[in-house]
Protein backbone atom coordinates (compact mmCIF):
# COMPACT_ATOMS: atom_id res chain seq x y z
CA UNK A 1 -11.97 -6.72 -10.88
CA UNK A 2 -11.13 -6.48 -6.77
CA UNK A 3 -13.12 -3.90 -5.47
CA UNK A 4 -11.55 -0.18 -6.12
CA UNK A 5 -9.05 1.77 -3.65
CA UNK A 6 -11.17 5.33 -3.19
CA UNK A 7 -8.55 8.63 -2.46
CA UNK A 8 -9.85 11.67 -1.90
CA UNK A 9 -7.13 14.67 -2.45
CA UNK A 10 -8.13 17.92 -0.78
CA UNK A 11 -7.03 20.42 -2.52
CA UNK A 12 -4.72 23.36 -0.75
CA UNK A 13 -6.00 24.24 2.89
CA UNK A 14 -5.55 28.33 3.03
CA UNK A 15 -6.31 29.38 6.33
CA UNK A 16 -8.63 29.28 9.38
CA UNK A 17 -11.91 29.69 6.50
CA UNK A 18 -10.25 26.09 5.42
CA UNK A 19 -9.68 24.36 8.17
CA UNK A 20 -13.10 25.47 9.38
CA UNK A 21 -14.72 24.08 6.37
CA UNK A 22 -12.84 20.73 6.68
CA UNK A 23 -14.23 20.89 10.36
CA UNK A 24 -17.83 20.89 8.72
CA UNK A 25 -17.30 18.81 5.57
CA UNK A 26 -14.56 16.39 5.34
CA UNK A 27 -16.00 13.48 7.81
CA UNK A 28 -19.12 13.44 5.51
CA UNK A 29 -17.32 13.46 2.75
CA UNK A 30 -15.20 10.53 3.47
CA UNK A 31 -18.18 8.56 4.37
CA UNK A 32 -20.44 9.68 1.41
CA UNK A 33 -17.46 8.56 -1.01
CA UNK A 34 -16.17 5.73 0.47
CA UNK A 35 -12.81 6.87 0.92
CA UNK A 36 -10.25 5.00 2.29
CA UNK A 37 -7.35 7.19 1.97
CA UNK A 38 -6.89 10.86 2.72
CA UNK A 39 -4.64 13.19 1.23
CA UNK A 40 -4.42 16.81 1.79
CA UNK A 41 -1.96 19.69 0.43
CA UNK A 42 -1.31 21.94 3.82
CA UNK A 43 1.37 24.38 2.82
CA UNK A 44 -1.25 27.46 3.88
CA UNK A 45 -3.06 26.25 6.61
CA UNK A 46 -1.27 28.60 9.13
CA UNK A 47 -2.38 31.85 8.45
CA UNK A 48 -2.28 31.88 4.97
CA UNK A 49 1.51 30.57 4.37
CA UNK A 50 3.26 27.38 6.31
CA UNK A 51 1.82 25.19 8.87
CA UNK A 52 2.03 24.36 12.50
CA UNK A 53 2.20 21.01 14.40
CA UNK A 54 -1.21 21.87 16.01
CA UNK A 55 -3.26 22.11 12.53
CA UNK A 56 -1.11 18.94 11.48
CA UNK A 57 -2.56 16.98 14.50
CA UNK A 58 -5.81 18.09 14.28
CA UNK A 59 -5.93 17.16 10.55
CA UNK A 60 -4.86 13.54 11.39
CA UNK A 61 -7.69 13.84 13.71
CA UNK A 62 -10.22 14.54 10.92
CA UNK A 63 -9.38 11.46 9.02
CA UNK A 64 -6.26 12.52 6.80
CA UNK A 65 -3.84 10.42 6.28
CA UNK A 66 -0.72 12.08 4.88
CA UNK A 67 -0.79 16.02 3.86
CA UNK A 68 1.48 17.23 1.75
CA UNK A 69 3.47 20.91 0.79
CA UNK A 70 5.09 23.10 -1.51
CA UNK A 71 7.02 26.27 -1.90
CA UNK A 72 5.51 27.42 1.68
CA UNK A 73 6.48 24.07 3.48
CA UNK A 74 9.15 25.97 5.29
CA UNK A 75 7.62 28.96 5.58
CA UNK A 76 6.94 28.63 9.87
CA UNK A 77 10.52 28.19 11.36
CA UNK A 78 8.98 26.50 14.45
CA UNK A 79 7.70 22.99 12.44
CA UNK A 80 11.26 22.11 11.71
CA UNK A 81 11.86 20.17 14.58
CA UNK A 82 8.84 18.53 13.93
CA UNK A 83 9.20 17.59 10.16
CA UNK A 84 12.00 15.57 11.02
CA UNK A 85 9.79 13.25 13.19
CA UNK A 86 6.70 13.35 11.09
CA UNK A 87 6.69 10.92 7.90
CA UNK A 88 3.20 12.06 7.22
CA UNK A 89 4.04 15.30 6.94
CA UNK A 90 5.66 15.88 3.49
CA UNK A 91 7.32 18.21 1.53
CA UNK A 92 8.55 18.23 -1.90
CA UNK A 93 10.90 15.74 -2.47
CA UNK A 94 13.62 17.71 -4.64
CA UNK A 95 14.50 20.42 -2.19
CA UNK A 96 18.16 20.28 -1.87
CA UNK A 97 19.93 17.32 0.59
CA UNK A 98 19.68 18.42 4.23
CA UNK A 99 16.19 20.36 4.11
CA UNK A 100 14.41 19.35 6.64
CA UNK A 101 11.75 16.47 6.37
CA UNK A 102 10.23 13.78 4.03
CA UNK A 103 9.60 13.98 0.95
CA UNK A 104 7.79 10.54 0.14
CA UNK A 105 6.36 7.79 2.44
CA UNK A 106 4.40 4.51 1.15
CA UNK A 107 1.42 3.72 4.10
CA UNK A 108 -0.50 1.07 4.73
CA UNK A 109 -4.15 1.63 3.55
CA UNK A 110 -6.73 1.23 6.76
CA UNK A 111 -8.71 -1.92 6.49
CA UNK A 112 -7.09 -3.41 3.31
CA UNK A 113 -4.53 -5.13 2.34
CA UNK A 114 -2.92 -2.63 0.20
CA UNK A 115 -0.64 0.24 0.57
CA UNK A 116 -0.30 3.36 -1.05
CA UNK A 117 2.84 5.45 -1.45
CA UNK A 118 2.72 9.33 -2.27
CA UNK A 119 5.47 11.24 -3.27
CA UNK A 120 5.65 15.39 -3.49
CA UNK A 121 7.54 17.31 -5.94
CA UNK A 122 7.72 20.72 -7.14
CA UNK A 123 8.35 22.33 -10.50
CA UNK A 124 10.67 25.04 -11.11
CA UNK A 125 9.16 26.98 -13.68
CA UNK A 126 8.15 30.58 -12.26
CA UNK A 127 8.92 28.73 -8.99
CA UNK A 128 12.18 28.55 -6.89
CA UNK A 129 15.23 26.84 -8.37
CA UNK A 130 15.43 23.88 -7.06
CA UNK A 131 16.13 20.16 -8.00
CA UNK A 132 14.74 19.27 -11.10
CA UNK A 133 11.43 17.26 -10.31
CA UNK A 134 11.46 15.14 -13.35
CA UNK A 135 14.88 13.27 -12.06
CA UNK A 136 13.90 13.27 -8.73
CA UNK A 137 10.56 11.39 -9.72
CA UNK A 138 12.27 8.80 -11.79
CA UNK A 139 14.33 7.78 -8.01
CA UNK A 140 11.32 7.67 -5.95
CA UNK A 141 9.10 6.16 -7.74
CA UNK A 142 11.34 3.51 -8.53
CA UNK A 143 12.40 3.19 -4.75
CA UNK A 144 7.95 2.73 -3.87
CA UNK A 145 7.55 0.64 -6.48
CA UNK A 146 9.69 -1.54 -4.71
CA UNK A 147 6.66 -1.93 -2.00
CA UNK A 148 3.66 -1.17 -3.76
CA UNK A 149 2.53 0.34 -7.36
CA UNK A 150 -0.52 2.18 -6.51
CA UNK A 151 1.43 5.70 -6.00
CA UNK A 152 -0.03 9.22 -5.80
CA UNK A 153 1.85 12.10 -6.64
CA UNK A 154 1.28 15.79 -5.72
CA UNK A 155 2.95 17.96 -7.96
CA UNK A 156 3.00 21.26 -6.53
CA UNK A 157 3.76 23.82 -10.04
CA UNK A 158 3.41 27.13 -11.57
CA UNK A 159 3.24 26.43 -15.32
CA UNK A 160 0.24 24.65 -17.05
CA UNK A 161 2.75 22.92 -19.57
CA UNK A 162 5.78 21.65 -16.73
CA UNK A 163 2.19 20.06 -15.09
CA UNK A 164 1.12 18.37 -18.77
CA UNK A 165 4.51 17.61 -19.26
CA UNK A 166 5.10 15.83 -15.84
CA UNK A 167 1.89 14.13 -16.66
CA UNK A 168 2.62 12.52 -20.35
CA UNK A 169 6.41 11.51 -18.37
CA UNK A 170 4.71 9.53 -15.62
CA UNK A 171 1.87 8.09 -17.47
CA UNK A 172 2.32 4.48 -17.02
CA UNK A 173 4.13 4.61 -13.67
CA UNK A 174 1.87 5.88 -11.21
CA UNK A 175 -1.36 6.14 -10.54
CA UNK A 176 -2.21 9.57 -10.20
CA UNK A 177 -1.18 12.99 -10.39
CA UNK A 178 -2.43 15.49 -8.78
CA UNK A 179 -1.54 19.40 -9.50
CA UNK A 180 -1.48 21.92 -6.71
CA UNK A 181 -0.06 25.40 -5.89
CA UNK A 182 -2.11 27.75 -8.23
CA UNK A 183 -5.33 27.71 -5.66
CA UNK A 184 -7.57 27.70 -9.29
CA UNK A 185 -9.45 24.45 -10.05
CA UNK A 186 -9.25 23.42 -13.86
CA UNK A 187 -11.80 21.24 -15.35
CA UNK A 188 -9.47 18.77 -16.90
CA UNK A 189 -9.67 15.52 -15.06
CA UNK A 190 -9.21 12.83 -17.02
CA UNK A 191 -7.40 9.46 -17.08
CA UNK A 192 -4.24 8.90 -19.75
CA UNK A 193 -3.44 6.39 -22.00
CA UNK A 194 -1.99 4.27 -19.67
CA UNK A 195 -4.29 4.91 -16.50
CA UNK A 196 -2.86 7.41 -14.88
CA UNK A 197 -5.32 10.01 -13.32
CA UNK A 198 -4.59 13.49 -13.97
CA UNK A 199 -5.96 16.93 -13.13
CA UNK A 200 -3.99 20.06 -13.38
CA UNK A 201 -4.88 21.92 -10.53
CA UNK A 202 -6.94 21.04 -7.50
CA UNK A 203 -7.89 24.30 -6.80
CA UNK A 204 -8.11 25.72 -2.54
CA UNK A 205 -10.04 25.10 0.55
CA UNK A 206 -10.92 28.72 1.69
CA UNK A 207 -12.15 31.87 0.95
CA UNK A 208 -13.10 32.24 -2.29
CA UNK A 209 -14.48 35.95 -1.39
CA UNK A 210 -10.38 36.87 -2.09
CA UNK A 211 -7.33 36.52 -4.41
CA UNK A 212 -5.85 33.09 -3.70
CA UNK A 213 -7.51 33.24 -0.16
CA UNK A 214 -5.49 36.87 0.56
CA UNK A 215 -7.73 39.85 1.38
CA UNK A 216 -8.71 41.60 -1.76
CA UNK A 217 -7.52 45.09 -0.66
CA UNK A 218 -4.72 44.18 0.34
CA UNK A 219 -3.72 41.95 -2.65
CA UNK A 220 -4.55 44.79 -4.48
CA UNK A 221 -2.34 47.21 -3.06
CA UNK A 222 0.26 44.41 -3.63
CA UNK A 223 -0.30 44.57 -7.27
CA UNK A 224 -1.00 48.80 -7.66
CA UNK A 225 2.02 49.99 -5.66
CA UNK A 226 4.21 47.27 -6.36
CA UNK A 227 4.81 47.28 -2.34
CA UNK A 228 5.13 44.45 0.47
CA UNK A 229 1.72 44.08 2.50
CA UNK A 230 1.57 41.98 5.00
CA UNK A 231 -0.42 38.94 4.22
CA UNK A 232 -4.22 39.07 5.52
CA UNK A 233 -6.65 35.68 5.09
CA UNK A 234 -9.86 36.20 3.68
CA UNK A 235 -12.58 35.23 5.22
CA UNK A 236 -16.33 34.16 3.69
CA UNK A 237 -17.90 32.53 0.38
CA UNK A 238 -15.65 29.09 1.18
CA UNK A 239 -15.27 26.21 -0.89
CA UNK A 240 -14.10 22.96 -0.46
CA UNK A 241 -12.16 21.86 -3.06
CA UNK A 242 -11.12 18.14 -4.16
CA UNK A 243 -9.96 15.31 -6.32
CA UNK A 244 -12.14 11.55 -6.18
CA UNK A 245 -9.99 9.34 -7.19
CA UNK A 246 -10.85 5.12 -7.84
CA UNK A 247 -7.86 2.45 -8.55
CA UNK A 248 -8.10 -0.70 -9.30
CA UNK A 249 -5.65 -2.41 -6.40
CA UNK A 250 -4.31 -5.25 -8.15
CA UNK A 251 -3.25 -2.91 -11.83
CA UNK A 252 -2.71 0.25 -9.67
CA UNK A 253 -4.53 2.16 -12.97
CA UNK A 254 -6.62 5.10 -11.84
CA UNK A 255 -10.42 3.81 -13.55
CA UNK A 256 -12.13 6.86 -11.98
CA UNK A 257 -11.52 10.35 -11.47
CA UNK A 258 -13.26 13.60 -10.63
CA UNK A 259 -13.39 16.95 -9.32
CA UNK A 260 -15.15 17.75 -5.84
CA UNK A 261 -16.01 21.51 -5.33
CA UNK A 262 -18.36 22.51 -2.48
CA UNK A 263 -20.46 24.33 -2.73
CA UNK A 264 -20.48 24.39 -5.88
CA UNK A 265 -20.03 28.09 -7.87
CA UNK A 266 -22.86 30.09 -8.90
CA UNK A 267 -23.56 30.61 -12.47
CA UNK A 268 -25.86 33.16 -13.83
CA UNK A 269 -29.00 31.33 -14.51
CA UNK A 270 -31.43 34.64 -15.94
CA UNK A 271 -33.26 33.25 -18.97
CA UNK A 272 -33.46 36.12 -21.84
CA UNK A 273 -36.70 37.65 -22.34
């Protein structure tokens, strides 16, 4: 077997508490792992919701390679201009014709031969209605297959089953999928049948000490007066959260995955008397 492609997928960057803890982590990382390709959601990274061309640079400048979006991707007016120029910066691929940016982009891997193409798509369950992602899919993977088959997607959902279900359909095709958008990690990495790697959620990079990185009060006003609050970032107890994923290069079949959280949580160790 040629030696394995390593990806690491960070999960969804909430934040200045995220972007600080890339700042301290994510070179390490990349050289504990091996990786040779970098992936990282960034739909929050400004403040909680959108992103700016600053943080975009100066995550290229920590060693990531493409980041991808979701629902927030448009959610700072002034990156417009700036996703049109960008084809590292993605968003998800089945917002309507004419929204601004890309929504795939296949890249050469650095010191191989290989490339890699990643495509983002959202679901519409509990989401916006948009394109349907399962359509869209079938086009763009068949368009990067064309140029390479190892293929990541980031599938940036609300519901648990449109995420298995998007799973079982591209089982086969690609050679992961990564889940985003719910900012909780789920323990259920694992590769399918016919190798794709899978994992429903990712999880966040940020402030755990919160609700979904938000300020606790003020999430919980949101939810007891059923009234807009303007959106505050948590700050302390942050976590790192990731996806390690291995592919062999020349079957594009994901042969190792697993989740990266760091620190790692607490658990209540207290032995009964």
């Amino acid at each position: 077997m040629s030696d394995s492609i390593n990806i690491l997928f960070i999960a969804d960057v909430v934040g200045e508490p995220g972007i600080a803890l890339l700042d301290t982590i994510l070179p390490s990382l990349i050289s504990k792992h091996n990786v040779h390709f970098t992936v990282a959601n960034g739909e929050n990274s400004h403040e909680g919701k959108g992103l700016n061309e600053g943080i975009v640079k100066h995550f290229y400048e920590l060693g990531i390679h493409v980041i991808t979006g979701g629902n927030h991707s448009f959610d700072k007016w002034k990156i417009y201009p700036y996703m049109k120029t960008d084809p590292r910066l993605l968003r998800p691929m089945n917002y309507p014709k004419g929204a601004h940016g890309f929504g795939y982009g296949v890249y050469d891997i650095p010191n191989t031969d290989h490339k890699i193409g990643v495509l983002n798509i959202q679901g519409r369950t509990f989401m916006p209605a948009i394109d349907d992602p399962f359509r869209t899919a079938d086009v763009f993977i068949d368009k990067i297959s064309q140029e390479t088959k190892l293929i990541l997607v980031d599938f940036h959902a609300e519901a648990t089953a449109e995420k298995w279900a998007m799973g079982w359909y591209l089982d086969g095709r690609i050679s992961a999928m990564v889940g985003t958008h719910t900012h909780v990690p789920t323990n259920d990495a694992r590769i399918f049948p016919q190798g794709m790697g899978y994992i429903t959620d990712a999880g966040m990079t940020g402030s755990f000490n919160s609700v979904l990185g938000m300020d606790k009060d003020t999430a919980i006003k949101r939810f007891l007066l059923a009234t807009p609050h303007r959106y505050k970032n948590a700050s302390s107890e942050n976590r790192l959260c990731a996806v390690l994923m291995s592919v062999d290069p020349e079957t594009a079949r994901c042969i190792h995955i697993e989740p990266i959280i760091f620190p790692d949580f607490e658990y209540d160790k207290t032995e009964e008397a």
